[in-house]
C-alpha atoms as a PDB file:
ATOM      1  CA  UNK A   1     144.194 -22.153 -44.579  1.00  0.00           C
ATOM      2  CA  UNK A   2     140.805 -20.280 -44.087  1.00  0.00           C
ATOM      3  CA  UNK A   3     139.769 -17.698 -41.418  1.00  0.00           C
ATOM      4  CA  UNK A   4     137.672 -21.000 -40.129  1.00  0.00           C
ATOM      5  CA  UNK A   5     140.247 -22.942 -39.483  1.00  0.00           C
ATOM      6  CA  UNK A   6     142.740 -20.552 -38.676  1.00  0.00           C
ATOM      7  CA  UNK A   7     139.911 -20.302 -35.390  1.00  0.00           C
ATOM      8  CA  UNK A   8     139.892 -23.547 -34.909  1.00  0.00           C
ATOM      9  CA  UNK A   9     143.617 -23.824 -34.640  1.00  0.00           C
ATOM     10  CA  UNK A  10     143.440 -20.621 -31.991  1.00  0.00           C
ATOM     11  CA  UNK A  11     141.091 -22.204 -30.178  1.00  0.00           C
ATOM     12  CA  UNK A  12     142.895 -25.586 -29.936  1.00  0.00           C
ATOM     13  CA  UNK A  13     146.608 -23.738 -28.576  1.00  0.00           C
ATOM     14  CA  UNK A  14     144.023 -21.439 -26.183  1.00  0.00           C
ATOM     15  CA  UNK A  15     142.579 -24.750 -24.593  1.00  0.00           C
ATOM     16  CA  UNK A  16     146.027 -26.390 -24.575  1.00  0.00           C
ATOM     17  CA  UNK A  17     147.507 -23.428 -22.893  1.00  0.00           C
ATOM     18  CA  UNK A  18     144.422 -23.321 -20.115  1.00  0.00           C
ATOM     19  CA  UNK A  19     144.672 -26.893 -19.719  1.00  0.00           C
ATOM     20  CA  UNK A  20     148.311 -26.766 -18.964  1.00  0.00           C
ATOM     21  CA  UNK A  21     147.852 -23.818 -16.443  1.00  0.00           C
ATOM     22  CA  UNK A  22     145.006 -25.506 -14.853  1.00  0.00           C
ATOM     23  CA  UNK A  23     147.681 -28.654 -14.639  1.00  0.00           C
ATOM     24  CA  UNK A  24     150.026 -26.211 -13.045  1.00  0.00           C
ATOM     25  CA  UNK A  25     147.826 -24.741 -10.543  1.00  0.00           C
ATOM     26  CA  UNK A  26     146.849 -28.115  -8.861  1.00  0.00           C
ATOM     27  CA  UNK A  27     150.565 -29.374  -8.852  1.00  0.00           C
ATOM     28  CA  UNK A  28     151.205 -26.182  -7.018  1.00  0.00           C
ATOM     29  CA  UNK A  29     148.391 -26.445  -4.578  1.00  0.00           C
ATOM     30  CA  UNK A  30     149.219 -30.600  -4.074  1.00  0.00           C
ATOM     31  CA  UNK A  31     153.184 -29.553  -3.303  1.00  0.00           C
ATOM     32  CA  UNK A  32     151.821 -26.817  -0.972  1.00  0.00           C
ATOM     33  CA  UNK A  33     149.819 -29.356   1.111  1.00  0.00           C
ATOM     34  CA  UNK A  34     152.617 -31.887   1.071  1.00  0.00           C
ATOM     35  CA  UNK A  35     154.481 -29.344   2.325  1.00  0.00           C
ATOM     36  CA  UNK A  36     152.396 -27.934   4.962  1.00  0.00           C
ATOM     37  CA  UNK A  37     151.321 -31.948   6.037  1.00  0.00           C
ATOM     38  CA  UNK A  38     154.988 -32.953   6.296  1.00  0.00           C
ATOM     39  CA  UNK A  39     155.981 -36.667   6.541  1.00  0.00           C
ATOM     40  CA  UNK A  40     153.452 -39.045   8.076  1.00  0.00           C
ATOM     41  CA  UNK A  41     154.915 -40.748  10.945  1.00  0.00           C
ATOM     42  CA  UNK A  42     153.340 -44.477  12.595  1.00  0.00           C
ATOM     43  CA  UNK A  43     151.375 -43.877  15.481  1.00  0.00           C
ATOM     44  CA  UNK A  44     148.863 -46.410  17.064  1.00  0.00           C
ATOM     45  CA  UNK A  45     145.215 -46.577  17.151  1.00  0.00           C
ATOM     46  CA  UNK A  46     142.926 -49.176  19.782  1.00  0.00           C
ATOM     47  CA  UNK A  47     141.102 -51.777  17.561  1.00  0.00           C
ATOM     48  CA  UNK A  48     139.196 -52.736  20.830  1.00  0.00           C
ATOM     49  CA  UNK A  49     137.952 -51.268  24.229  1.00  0.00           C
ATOM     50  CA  UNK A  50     140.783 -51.811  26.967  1.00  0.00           C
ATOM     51  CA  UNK A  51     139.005 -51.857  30.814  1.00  0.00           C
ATOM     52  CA  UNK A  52     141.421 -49.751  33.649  1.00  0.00           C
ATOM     53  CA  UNK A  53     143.854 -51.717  34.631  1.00  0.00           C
ATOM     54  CA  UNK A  54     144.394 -54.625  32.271  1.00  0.00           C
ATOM     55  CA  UNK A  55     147.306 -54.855  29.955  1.00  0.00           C
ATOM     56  CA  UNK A  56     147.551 -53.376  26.150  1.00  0.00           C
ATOM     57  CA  UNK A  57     148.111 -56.065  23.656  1.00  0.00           C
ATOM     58  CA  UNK A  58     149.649 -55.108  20.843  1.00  0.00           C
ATOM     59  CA  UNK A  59     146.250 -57.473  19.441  1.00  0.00           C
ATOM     60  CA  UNK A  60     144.262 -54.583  20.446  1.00  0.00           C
ATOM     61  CA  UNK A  61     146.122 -51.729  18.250  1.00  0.00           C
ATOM     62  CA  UNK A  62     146.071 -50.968  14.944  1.00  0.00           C
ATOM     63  CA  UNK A  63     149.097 -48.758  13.315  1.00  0.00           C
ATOM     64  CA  UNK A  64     147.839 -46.036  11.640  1.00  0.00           C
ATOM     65  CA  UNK A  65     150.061 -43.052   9.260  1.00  0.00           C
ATOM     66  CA  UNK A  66     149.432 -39.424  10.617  1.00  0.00           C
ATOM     67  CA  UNK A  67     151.329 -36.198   9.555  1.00  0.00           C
ATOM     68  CA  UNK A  68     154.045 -35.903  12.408  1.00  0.00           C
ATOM     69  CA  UNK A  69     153.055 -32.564  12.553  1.00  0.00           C
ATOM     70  CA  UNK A  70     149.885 -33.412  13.922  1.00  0.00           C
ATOM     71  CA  UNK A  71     150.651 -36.089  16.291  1.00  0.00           C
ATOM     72  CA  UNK A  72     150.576 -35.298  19.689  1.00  0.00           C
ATOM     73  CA  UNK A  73     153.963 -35.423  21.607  1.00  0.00           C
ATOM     74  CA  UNK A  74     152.658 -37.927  23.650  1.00  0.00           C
ATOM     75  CA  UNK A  75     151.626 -40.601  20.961  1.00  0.00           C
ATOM     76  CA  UNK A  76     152.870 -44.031  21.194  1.00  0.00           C
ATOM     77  CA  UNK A  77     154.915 -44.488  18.575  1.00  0.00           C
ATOM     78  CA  UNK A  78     157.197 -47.078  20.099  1.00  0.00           C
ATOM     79  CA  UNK A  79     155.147 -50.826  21.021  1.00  0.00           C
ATOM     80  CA  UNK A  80     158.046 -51.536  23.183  1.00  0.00           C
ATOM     81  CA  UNK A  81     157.161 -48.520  25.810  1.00  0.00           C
ATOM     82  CA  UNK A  82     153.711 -50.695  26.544  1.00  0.00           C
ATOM     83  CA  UNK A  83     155.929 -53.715  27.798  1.00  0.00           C
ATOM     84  CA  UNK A  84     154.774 -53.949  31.433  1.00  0.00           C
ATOM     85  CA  UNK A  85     151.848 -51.481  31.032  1.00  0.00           C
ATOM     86  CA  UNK A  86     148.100 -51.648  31.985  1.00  0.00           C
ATOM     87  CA  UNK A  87     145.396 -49.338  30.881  1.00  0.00           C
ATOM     88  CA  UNK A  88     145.110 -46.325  33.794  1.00  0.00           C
ATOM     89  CA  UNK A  89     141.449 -45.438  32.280  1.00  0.00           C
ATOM     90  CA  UNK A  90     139.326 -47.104  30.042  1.00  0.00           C
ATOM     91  CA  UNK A  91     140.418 -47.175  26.805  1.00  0.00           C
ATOM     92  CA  UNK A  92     138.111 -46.813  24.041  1.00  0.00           C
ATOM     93  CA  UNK A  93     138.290 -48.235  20.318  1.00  0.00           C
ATOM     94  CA  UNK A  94     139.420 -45.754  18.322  1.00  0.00           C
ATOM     95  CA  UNK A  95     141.133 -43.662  19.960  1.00  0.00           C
ATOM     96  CA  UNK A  96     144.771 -42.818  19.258  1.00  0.00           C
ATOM     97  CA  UNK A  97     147.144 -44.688  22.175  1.00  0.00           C
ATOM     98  CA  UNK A  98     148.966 -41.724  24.453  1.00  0.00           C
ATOM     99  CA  UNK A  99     151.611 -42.302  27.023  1.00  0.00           C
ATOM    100  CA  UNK A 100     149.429 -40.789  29.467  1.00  0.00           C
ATOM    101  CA  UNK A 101     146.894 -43.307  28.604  1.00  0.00           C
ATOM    102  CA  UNK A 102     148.958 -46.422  30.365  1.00  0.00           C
ATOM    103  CA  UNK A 103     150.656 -46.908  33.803  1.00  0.00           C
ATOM    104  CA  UNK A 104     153.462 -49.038  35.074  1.00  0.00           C
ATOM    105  CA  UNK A 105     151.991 -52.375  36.801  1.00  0.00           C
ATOM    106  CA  UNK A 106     152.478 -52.176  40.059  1.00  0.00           C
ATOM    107  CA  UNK A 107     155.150 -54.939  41.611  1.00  0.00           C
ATOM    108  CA  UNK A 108     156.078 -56.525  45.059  1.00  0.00           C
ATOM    109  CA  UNK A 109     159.314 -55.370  46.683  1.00  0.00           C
ATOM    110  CA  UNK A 110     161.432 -57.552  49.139  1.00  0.00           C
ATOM    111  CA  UNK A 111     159.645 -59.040  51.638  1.00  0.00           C
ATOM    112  CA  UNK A 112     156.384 -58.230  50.559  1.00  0.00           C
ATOM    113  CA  UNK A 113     153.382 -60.439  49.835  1.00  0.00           C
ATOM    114  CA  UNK A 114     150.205 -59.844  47.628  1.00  0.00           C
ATOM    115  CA  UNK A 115     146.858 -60.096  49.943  1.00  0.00           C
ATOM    116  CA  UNK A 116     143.720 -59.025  48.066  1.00  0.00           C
ATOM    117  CA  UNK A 117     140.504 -58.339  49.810  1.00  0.00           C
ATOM    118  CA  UNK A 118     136.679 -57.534  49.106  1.00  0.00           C
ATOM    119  CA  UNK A 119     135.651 -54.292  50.051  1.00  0.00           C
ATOM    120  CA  UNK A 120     132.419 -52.357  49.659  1.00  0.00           C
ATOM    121  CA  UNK A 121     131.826 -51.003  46.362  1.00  0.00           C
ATOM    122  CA  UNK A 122     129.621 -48.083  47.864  1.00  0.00           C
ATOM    123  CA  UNK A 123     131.382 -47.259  51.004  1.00  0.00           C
ATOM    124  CA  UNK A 124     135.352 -48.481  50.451  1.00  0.00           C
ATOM    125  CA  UNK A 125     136.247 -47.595  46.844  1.00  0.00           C
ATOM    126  CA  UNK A 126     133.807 -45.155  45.201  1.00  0.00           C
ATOM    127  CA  UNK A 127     136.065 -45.682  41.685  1.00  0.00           C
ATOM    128  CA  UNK A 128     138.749 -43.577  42.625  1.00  0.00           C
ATOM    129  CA  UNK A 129     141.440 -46.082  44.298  1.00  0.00           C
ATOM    130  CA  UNK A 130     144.090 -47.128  41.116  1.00  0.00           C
ATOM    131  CA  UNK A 131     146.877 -49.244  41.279  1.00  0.00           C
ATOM    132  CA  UNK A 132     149.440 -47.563  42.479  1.00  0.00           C
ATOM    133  CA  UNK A 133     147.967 -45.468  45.290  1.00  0.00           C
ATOM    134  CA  UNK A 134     148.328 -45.461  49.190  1.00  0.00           C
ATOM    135  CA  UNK A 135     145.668 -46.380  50.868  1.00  0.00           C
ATOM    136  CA  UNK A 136     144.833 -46.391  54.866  1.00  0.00           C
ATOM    137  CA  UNK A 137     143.267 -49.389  56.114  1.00  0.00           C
ATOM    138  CA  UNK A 138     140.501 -49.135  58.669  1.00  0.00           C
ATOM    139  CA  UNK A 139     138.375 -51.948  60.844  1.00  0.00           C
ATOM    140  CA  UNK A 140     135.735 -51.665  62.671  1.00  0.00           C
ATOM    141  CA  UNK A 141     135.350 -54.006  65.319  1.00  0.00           C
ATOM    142  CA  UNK A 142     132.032 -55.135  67.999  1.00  0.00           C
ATOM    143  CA  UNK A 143     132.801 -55.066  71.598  1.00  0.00           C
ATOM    144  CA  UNK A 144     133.479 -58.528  72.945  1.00  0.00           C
ATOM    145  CA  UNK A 145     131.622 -58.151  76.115  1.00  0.00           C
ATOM    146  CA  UNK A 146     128.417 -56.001  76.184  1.00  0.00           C
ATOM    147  CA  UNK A 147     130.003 -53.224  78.046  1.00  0.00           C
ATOM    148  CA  UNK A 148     132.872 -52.862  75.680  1.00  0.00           C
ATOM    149  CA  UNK A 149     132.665 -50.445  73.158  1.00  0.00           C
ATOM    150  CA  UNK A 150     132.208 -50.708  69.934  1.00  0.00           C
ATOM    151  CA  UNK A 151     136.174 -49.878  68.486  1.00  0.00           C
ATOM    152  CA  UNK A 152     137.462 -48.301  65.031  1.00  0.00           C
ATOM    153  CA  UNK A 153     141.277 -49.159  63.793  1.00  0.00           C
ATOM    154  CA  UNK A 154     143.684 -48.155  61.427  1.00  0.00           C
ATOM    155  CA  UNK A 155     144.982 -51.308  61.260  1.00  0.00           C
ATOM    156  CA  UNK A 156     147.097 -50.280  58.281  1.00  0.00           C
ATOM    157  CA  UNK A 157     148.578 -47.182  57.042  1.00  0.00           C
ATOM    158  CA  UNK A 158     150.162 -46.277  54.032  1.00  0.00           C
ATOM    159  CA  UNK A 159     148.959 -49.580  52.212  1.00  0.00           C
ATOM    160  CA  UNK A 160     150.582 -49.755  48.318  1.00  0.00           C
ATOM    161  CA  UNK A 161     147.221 -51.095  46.292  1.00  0.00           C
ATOM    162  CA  UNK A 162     148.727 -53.409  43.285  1.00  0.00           C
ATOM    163  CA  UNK A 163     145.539 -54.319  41.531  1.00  0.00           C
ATOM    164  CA  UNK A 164     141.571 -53.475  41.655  1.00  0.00           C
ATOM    165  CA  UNK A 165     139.202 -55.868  40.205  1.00  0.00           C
ATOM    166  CA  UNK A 166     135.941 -55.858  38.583  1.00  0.00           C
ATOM    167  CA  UNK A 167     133.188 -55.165  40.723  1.00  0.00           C
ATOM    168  CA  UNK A 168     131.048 -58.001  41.871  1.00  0.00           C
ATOM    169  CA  UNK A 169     128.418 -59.399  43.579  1.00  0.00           C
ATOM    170  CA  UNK A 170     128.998 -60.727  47.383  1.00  0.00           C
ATOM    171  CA  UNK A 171     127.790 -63.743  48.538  1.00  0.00           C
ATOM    172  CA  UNK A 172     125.374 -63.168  51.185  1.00  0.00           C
ATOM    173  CA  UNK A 173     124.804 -65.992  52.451  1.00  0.00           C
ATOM    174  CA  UNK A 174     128.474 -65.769  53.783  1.00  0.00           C
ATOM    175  CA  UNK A 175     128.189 -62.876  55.077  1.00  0.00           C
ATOM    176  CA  UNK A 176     125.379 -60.204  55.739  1.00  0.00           C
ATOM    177  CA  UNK A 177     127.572 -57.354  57.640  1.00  0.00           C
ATOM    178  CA  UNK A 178     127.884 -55.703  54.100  1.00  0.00           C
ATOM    179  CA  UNK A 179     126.486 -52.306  53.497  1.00  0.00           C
ATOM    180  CA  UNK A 180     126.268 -52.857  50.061  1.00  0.00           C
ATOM    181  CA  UNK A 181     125.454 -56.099  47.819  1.00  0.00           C
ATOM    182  CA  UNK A 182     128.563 -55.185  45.241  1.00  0.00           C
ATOM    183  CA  UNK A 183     132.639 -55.529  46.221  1.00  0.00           C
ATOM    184  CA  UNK A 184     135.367 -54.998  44.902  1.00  0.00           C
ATOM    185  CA  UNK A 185     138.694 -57.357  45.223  1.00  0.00           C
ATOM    186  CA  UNK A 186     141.614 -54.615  46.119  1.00  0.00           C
ATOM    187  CA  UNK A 187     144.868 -56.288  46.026  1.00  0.00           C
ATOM    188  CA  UNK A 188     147.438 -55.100  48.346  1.00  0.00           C
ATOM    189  CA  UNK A 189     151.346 -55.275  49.130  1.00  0.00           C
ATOM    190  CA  UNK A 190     151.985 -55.846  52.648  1.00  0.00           C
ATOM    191  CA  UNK A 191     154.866 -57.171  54.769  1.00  0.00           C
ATOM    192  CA  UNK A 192     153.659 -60.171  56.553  1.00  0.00           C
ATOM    193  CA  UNK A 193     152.395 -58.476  59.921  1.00  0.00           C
ATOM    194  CA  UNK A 194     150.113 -56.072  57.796  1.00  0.00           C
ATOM    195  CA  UNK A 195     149.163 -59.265  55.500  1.00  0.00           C
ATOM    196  CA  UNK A 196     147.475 -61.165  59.039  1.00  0.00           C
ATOM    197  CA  UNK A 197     146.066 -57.819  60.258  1.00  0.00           C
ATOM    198  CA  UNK A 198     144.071 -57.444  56.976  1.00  0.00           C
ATOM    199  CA  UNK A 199     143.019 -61.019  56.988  1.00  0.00           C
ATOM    200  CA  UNK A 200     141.984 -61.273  60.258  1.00  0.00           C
ATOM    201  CA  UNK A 201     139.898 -57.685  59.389  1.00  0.00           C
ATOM    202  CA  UNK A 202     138.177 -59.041  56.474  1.00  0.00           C
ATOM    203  CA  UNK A 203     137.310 -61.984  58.543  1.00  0.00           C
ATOM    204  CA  UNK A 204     135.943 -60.698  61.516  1.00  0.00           C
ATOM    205  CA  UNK A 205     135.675 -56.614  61.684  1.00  0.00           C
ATOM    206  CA  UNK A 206     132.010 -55.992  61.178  1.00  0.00           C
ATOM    207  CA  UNK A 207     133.583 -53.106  58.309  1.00  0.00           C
ATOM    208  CA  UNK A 208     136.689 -52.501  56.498  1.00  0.00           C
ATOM    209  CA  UNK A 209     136.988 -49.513  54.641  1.00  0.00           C
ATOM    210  CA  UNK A 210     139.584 -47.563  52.543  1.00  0.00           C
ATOM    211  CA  UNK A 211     141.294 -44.209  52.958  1.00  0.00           C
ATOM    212  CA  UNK A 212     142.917 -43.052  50.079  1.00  0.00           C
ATOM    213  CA  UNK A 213     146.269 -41.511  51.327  1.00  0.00           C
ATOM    214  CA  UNK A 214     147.291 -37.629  49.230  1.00  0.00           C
ATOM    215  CA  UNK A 215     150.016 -38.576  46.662  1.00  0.00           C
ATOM    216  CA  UNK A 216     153.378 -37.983  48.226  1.00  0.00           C
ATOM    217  CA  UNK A 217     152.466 -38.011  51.901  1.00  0.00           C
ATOM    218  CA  UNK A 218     154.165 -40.276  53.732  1.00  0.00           C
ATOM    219  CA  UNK A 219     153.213 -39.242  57.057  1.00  0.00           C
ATOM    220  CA  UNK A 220     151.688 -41.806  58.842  1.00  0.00           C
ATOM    221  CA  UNK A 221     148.578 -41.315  61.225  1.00  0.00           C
ATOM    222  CA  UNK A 222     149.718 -40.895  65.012  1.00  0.00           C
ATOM    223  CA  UNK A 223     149.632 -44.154  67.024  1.00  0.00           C
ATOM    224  CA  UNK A 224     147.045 -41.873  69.213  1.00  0.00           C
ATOM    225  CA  UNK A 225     144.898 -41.298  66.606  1.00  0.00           C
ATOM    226  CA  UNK A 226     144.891 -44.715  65.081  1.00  0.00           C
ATOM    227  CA  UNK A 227     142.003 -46.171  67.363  1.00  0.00           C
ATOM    228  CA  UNK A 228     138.634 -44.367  68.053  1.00  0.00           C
ATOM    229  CA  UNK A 229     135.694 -44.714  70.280  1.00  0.00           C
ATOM    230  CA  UNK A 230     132.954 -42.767  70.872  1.00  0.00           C
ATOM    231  CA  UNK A 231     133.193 -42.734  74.643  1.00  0.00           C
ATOM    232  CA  UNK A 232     136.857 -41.368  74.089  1.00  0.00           C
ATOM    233  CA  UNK A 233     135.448 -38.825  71.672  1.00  0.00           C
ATOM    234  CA  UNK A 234     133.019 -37.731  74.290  1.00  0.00           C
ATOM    235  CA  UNK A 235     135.736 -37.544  76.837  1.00  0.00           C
ATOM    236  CA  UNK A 236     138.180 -35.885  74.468  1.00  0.00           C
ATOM    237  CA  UNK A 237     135.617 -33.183  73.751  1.00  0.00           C
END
């Protein structure tokens, strides 16, 4: 063998031995990441927007594989936790499905009945009233004789809202009392006394309007403070 191709044979075990550390060095790094990732868990992804308030279908999800490292504690990982569930925000496509993300759907107890009424969009809801909250109810009513006055009621308090709808347009030609040209349906869960008191409200108070009650307070407004007038207000003062 010549000093040419005793190079040539160097050269070839010099390039085999680089090429196997080079090998080594990304099996290394690989089984460092694998072991820095962990094991990839199932988590749950929305294929499709979700409005407030409407159920998940499992339709709208897509199961995705994430590091369970990096998944947040409150990821869905379970489909069976949405049984029963509605969206308590908009849900956007795309974004990975949270506990926090979904609320249990309101339901009627004993003796209860489901009554849902239009009320302003502008003046009654303002976007913040979920299902779920408490609301109080108030009326206002014209005098029935021109020297009556002109009377506001709490004609419910503590009212348990079960569902808000989509906001819509009223008919006015059935009624042009309304501040505003948009409502909202609120569905309530009243006994059967509070069920009339709302309907006959809705029917003829020239307002209704919504008070949404601090969560946890179950203190009820005093009977003396549950109707107003201005004369009274005047006298009061």
């Amino acid at each position: 063998m010549n000093s040419r191709q005793r190079r040539g044979v160097v050269l070839l075990v010099v390039s085999a031995l680089c090429a196997l550390a080079a090998f080594a060095g990304v099996v290394s790094v690989i089984g460092d990441a694998r072991s820095q990732v962990g094991p990839k868990v199932t988590a749950y992804r929305l294929a499709a927007d979700v409005p407030a308030y409407e159920a998940v279908g499992r339709g709208q999800l897509q199961a995705v594989r994430i590091p369970e490292r990096w998944l947040p504690a409150t990821a869905v990982r379970d489909l069976g936790r949405l049984d029963g569930k509605i969206a308590a925000v908009p849900l956007h496509r795309g974004s990975l499905l949270q506990t926090d993300m979904v609320a249990e759907r309101p339901a009627l107890q004993a003796g209860q009945m489901e009554i849902a009424i239009m009320i302003d969009a502008e003046t009654g809801v303002a976007g913040k009233i979920t299902p779920g909250a408490r609301v109080n109810i108030f009326a206002t009513f014209a005098p029935r004789r021109d020297t009556d006055p002109e009377v506001s009621k709490i004609i419910v308090a503590g009212a348990r809202v079960i569902d808000v709808g989509e906001i819509k347009a009223f008919d006015t030609g059935a009624d042009n009392r309304r501040v505003s040209s948009q409502g909202v349906p609120i569905t309530f869960a009243l006994g059967a006394a509070d069920a009339q008191r709302v309907a006959f409200a809705e029917s003829f108070a020239r307002h209704v309007r919504l008070a949404l009650v601090a969560p946890g307070d179950a203190t009820a407004p005093a009977e003396r403070d549950r109707t107003y007038t201005l004369a009274r207000d005047g006298a009061a003062s």
